[in-house]
C-alpha atoms as a PDB file:
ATOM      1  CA  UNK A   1      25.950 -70.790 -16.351  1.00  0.00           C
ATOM      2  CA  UNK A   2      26.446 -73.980 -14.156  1.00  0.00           C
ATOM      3  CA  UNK A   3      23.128 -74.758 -13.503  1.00  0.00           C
ATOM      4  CA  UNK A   4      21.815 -74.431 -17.334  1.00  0.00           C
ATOM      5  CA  UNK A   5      25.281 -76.341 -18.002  1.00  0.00           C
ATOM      6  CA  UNK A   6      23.979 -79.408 -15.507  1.00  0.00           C
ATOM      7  CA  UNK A   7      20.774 -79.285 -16.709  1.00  0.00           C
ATOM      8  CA  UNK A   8      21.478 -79.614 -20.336  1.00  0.00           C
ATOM      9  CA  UNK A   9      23.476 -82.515 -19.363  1.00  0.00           C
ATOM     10  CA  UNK A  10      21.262 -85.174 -17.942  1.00  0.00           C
ATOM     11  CA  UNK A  11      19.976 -88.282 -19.718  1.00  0.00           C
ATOM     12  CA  UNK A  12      15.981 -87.232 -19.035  1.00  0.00           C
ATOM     13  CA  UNK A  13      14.977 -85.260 -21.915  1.00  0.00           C
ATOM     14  CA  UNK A  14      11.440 -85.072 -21.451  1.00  0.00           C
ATOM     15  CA  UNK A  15      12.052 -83.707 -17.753  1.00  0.00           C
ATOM     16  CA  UNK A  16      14.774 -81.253 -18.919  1.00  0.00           C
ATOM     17  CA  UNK A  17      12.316 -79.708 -21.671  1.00  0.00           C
ATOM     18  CA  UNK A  18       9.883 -79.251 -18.431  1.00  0.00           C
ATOM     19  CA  UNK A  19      12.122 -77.566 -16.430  1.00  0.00           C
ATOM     20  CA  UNK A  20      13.643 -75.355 -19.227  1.00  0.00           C
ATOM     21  CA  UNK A  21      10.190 -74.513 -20.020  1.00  0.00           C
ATOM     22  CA  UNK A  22       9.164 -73.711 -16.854  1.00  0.00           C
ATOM     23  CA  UNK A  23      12.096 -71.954 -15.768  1.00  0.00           C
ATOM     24  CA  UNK A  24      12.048 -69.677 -19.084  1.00  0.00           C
ATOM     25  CA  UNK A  25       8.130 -68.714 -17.686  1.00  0.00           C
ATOM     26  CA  UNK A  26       8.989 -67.611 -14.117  1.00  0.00           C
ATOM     27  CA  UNK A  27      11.942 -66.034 -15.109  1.00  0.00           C
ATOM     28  CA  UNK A  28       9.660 -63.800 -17.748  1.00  0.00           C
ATOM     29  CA  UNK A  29       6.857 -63.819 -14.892  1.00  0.00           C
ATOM     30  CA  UNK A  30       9.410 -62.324 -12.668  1.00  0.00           C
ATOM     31  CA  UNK A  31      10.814 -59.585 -14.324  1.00  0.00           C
ATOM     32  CA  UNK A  32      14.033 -61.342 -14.266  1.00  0.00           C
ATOM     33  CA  UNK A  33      14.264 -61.832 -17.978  1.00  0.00           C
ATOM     34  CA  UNK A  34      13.592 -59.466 -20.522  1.00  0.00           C
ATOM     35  CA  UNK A  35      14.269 -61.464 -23.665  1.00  0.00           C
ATOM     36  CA  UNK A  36      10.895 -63.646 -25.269  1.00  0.00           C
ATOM     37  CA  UNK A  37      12.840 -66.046 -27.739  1.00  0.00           C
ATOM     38  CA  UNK A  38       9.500 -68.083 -27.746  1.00  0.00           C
ATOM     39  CA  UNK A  39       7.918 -65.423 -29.597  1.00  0.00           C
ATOM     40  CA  UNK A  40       9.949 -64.337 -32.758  1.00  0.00           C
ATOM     41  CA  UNK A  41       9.523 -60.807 -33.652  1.00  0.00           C
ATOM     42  CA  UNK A  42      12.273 -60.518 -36.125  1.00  0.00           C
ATOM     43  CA  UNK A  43      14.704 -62.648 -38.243  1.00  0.00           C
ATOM     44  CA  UNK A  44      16.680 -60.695 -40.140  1.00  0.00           C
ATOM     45  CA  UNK A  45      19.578 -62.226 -41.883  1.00  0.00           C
ATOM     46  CA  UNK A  46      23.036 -60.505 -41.118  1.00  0.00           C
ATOM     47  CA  UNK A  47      25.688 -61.316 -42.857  1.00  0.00           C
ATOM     48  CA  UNK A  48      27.583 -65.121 -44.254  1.00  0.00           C
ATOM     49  CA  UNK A  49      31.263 -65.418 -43.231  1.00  0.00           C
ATOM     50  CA  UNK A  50      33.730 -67.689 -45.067  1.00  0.00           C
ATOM     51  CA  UNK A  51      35.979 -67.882 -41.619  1.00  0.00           C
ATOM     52  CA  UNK A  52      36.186 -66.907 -37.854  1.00  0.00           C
ATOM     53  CA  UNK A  53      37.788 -63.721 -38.783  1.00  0.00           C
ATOM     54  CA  UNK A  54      34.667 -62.636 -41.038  1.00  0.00           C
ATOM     55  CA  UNK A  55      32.313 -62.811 -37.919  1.00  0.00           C
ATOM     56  CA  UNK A  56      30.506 -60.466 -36.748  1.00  0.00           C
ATOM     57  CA  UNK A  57      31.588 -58.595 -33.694  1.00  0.00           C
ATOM     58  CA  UNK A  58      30.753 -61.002 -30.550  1.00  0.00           C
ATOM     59  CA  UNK A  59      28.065 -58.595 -28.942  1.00  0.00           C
ATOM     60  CA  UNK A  60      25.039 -61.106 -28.845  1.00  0.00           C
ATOM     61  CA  UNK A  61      24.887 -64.992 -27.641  1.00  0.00           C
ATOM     62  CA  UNK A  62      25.065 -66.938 -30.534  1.00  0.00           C
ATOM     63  CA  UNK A  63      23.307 -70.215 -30.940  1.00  0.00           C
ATOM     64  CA  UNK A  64      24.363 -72.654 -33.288  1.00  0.00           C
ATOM     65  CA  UNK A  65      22.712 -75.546 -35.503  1.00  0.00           C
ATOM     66  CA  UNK A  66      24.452 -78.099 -37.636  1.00  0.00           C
ATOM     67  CA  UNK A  67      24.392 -81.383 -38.757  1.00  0.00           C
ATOM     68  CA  UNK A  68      25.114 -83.463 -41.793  1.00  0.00           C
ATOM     69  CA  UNK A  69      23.371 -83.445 -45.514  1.00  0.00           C
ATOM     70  CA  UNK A  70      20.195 -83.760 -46.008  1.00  0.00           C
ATOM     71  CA  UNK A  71      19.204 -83.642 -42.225  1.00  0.00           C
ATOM     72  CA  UNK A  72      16.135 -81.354 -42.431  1.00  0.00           C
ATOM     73  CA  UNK A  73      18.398 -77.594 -41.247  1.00  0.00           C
ATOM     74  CA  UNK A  74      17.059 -75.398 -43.890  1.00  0.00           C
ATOM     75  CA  UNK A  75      13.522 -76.708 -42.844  1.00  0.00           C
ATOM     76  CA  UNK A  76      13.701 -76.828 -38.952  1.00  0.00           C
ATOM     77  CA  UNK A  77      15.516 -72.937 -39.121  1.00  0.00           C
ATOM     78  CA  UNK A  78      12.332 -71.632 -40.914  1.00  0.00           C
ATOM     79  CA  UNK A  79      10.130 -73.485 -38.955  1.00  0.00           C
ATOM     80  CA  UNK A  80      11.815 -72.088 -35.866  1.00  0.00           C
ATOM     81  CA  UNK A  81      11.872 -68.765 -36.969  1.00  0.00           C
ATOM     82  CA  UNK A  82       8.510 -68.736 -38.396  1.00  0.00           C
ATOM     83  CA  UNK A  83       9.811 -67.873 -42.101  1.00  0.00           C
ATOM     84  CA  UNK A  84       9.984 -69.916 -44.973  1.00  0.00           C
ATOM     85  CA  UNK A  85      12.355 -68.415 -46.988  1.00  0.00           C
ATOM     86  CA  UNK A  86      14.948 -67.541 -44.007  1.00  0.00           C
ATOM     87  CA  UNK A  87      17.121 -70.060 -45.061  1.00  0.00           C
ATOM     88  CA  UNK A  88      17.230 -71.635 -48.271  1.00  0.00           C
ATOM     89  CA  UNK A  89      16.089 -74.929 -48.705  1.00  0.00           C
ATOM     90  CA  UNK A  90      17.978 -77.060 -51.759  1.00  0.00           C
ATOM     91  CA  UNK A  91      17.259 -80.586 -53.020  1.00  0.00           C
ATOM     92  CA  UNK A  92      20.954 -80.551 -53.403  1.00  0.00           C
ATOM     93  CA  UNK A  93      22.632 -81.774 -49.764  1.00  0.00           C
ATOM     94  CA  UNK A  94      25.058 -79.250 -48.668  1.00  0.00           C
ATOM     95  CA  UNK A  95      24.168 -76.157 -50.172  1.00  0.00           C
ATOM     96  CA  UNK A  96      25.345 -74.119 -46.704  1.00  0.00           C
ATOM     97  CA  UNK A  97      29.271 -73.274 -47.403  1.00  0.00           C
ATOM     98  CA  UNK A  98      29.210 -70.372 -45.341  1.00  0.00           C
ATOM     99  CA  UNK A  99      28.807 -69.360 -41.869  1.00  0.00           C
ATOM    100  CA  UNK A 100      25.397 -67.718 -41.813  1.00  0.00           C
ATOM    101  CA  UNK A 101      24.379 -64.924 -38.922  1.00  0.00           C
ATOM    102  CA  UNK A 102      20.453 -64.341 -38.475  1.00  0.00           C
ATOM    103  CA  UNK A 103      19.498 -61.794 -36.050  1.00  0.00           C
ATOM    104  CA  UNK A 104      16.679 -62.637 -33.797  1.00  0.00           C
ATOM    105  CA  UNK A 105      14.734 -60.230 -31.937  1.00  0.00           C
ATOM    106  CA  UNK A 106      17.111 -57.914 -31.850  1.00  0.00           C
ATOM    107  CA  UNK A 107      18.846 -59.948 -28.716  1.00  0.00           C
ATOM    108  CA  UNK A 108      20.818 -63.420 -30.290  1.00  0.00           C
ATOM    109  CA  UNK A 109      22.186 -64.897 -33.330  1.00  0.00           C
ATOM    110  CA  UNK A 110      20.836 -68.028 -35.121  1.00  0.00           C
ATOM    111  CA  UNK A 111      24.066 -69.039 -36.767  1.00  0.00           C
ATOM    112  CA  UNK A 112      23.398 -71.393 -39.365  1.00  0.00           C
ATOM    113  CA  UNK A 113      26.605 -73.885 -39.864  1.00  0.00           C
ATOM    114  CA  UNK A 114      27.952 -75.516 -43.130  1.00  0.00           C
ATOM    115  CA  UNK A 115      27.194 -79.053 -42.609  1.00  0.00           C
ATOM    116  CA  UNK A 116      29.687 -81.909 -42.444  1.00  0.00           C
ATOM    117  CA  UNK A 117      30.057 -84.288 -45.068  1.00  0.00           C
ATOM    118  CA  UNK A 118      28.616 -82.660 -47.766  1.00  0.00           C
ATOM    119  CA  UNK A 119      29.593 -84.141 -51.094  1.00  0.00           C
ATOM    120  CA  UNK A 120      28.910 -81.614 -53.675  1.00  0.00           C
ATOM    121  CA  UNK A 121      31.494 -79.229 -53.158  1.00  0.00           C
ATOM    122  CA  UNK A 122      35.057 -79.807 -54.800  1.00  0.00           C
ATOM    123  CA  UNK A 123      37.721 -81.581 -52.467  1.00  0.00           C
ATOM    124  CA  UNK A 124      39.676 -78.256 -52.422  1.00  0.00           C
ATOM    125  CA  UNK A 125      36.534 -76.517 -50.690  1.00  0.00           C
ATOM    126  CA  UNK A 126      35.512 -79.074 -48.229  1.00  0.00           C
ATOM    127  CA  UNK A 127      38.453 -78.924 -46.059  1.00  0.00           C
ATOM    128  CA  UNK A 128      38.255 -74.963 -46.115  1.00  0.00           C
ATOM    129  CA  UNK A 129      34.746 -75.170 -45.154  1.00  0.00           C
ATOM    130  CA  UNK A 130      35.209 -77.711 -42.510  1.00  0.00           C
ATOM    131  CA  UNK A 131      38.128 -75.644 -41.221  1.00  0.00           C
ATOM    132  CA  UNK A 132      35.940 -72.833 -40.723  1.00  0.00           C
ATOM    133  CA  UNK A 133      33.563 -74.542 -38.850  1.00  0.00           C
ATOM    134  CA  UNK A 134      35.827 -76.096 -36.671  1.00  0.00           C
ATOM    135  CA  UNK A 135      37.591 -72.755 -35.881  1.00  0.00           C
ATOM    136  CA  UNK A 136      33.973 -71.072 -34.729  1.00  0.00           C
ATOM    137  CA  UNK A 137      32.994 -73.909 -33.195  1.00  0.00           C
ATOM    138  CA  UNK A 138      36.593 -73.609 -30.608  1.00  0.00           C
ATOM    139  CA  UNK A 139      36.953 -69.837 -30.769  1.00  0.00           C
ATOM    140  CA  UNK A 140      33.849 -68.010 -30.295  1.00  0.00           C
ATOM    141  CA  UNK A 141      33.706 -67.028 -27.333  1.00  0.00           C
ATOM    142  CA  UNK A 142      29.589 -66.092 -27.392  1.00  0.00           C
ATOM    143  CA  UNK A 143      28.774 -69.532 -28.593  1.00  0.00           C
ATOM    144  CA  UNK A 144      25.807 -70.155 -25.735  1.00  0.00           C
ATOM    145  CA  UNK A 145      24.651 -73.625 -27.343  1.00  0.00           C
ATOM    146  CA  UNK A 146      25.594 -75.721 -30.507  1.00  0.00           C
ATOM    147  CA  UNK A 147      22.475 -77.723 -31.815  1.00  0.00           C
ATOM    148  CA  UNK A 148      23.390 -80.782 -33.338  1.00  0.00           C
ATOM    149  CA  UNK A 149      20.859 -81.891 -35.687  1.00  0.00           C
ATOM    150  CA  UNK A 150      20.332 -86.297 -36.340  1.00  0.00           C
ATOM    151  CA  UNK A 151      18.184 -87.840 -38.790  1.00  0.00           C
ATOM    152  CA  UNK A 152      15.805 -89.563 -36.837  1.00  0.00           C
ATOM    153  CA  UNK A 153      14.590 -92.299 -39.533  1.00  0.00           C
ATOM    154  CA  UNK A 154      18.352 -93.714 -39.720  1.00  0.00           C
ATOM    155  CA  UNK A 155      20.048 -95.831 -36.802  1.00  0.00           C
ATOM    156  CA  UNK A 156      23.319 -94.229 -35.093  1.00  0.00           C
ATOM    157  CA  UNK A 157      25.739 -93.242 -38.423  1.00  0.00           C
ATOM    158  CA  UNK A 158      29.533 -92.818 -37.483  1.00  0.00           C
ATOM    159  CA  UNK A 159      30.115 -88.958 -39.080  1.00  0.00           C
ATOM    160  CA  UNK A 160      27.282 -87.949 -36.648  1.00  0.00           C
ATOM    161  CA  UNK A 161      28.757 -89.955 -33.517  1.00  0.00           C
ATOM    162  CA  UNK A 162      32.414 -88.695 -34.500  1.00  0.00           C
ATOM    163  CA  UNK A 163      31.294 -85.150 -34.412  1.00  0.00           C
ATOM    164  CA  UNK A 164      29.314 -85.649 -31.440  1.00  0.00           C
ATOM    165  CA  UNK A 165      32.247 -86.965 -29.412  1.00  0.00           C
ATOM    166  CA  UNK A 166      34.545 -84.313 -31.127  1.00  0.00           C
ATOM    167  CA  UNK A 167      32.199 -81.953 -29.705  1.00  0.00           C
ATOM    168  CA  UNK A 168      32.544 -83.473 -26.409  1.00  0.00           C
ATOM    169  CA  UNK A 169      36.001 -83.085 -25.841  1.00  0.00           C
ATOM    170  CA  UNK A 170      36.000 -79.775 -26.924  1.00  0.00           C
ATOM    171  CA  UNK A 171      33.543 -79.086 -23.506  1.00  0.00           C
ATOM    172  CA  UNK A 172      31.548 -76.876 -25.920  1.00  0.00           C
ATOM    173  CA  UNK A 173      27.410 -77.130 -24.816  1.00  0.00           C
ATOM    174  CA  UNK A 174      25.459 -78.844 -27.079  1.00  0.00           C
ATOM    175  CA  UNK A 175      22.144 -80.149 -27.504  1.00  0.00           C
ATOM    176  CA  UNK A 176      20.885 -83.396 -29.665  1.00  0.00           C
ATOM    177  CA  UNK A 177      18.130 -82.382 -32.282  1.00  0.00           C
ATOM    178  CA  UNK A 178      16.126 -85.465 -34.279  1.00  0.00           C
ATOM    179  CA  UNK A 179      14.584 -83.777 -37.274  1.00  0.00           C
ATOM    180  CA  UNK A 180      12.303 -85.321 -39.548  1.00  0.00           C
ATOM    181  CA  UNK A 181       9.947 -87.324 -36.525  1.00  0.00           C
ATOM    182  CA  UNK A 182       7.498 -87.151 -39.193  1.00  0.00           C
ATOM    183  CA  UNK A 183       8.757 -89.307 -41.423  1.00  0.00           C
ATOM    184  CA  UNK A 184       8.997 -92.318 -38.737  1.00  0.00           C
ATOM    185  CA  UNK A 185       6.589 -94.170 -36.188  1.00  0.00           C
ATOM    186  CA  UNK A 186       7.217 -93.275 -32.495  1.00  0.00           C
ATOM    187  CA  UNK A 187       8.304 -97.386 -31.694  1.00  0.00           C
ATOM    188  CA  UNK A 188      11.576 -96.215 -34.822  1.00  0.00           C
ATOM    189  CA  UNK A 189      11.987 -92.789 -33.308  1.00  0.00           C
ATOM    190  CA  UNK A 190      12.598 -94.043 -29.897  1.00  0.00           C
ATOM    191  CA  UNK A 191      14.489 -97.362 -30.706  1.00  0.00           C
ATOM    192  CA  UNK A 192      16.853 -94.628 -33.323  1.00  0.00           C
ATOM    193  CA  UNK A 193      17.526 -92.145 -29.866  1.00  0.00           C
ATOM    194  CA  UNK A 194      17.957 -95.175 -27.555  1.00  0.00           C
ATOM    195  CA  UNK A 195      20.582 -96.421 -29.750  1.00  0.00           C
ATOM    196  CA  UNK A 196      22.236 -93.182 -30.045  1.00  0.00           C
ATOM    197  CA  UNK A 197      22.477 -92.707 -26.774  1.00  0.00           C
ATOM    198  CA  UNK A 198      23.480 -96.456 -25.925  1.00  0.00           C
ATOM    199  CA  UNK A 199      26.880 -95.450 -28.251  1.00  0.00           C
ATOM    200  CA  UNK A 200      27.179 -92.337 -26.048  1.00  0.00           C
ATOM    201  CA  UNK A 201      27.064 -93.549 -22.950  1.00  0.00           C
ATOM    202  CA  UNK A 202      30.080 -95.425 -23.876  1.00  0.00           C
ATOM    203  CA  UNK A 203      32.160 -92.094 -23.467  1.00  0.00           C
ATOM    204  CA  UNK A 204      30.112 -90.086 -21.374  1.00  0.00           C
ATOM    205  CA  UNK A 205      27.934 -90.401 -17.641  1.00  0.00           C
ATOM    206  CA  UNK A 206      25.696 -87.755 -18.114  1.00  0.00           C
ATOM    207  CA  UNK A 207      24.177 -87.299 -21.651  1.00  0.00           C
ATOM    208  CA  UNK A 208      23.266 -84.019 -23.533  1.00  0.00           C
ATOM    209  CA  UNK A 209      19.572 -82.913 -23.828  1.00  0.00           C
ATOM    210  CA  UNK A 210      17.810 -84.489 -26.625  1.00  0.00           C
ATOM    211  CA  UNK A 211      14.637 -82.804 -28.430  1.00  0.00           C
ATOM    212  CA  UNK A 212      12.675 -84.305 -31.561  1.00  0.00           C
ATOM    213  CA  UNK A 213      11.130 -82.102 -33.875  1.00  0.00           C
ATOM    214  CA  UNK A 214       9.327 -82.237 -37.432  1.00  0.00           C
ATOM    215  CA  UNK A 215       9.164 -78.858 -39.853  1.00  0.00           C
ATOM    216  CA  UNK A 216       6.165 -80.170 -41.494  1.00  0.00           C
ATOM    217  CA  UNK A 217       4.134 -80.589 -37.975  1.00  0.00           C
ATOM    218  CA  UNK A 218       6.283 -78.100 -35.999  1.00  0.00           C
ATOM    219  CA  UNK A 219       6.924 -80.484 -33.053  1.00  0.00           C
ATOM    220  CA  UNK A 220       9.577 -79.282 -31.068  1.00  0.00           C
ATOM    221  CA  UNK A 221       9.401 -75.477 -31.762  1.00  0.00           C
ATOM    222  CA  UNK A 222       8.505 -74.367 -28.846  1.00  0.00           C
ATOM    223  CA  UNK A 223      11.141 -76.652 -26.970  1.00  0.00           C
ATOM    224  CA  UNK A 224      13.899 -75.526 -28.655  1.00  0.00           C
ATOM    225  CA  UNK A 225      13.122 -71.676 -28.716  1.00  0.00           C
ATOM    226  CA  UNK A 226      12.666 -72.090 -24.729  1.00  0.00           C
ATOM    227  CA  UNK A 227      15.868 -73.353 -24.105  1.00  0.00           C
ATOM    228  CA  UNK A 228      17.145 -70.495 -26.201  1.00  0.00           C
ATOM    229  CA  UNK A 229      15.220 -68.242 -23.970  1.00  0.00           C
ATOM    230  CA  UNK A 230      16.317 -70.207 -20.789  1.00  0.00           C
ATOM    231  CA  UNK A 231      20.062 -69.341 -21.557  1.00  0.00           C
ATOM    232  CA  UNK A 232      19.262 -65.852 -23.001  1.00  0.00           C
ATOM    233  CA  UNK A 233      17.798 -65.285 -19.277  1.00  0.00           C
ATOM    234  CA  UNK A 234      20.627 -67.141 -17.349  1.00  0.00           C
ATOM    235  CA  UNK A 235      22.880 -65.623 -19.071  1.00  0.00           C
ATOM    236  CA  UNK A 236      21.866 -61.730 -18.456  1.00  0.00           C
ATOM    237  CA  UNK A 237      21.272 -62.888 -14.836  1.00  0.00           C
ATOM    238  CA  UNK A 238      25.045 -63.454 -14.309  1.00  0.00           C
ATOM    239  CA  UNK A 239      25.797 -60.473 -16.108  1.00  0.00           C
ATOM    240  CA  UNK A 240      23.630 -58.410 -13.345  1.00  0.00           C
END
């Protein structure tokens, strides 16, 4: 998975989304993938675990999305999946406390993650949750691709770059999602991802990939689900 690794790492994300794209389509073209993540079939919610141990067995590649209250998730994971009820969307931020395993297609998990710094959950709880999380996040061995989701009408805010550079160090793969583009003119959206990435740059050379989306316009959609596909088909290619 080296090459998917070094592409997802550059600082170009408009050329990355191009290549992923087009790789996803020869690969299908080809024969040499038999997975279509840019067409969902079937979402069929599998089972919420409270810790790593409740998982389900690790039999499919699991892709993960997270990110703090109030971010858009809930939205962007129906969106993506083409459901509106697939995961619950609550006025009240934090309402994920579990670790929640959709099955798509038949061929990968959509694992939807407890954010972090939710408020309404009692002190006792947080930590548990967050413990959880952290635990998947460093043990699952089938995690393909963590999606890290940033509220692109705010500037850089320190829980999301902690997390990121947490992430970082952990050498998990992980992708930047701005949510929410609709909410913000293109001049805010770009100066918001410049700045992130200004604060990144300070720990890392190469950058993640970066994609912008909006639920309410669908933007990004078919970005993100090719980059699933791309690593769906990468991945089955070193398996053969």
């Amino acid at each position: 998975m080296g090459v998917l690794r070094e592409i997802a790492g550059g600082s170009k994300p408009l050329l990355q989304t191009k290549i992923l794209m087009s790789v996803a389509l020869l690969l299908r073209h080809t024969g040499r993938a038999t997975f279509n993540a840019m067409h969902i079939t079937s979402a069929i919610f599998d089972l919420s675990a409270p810790d790593l141990e409740s998982c389900p067995p690790e039999s499919l590649l699991e892709f993960a999305f997270i990110g703090r209250s109030n971010v858009g998730k809930s939205s962007l994971l129906n969106m993506l999946s083409g459901k509106k009820d697939l995961a619950r969307v609550s006025i009240t931020p934090g309402h994920t406390k579990t670790i929640n395993f959709f099955t798509m297609n038949n061929d990968w998990y959509l694992v939807d993650l407890p954010g972090y710094g939710f408020a309404q959950v009692a002190r006792e709880n947080r930590a548990k949750f967050n413990d959880a999380v952290t635990h998947y996040l460093t043990n699952r061995s089938n995690l393909a691709c963590i999606f890290v989701l940033i509220n692109s009408r705010h500037e850089p805010q320190g829980i999301d770059l902690e997390f990121v550079h947490w992430l970082g160090d952990q050498t998990t793969r992980f992708v930047l999602v701005f949510t929410k583009t609709d909410k913000v003119t293109a001049t805010e959206l770009q100066k918001n991802i410049d700045l992130f990435k200004e604060q990144m740059a300070l720990w890392w050379e190469d950058l993640p990939a970066i994609f912008t989306t909006s639920a309410v316009t669908r933007q990004g959609r078919t970005e993100l689900l090719a980059h699933v596909e791309t690593i769906l088909a990468k991945g089955l290619e070193d398996e053969s």
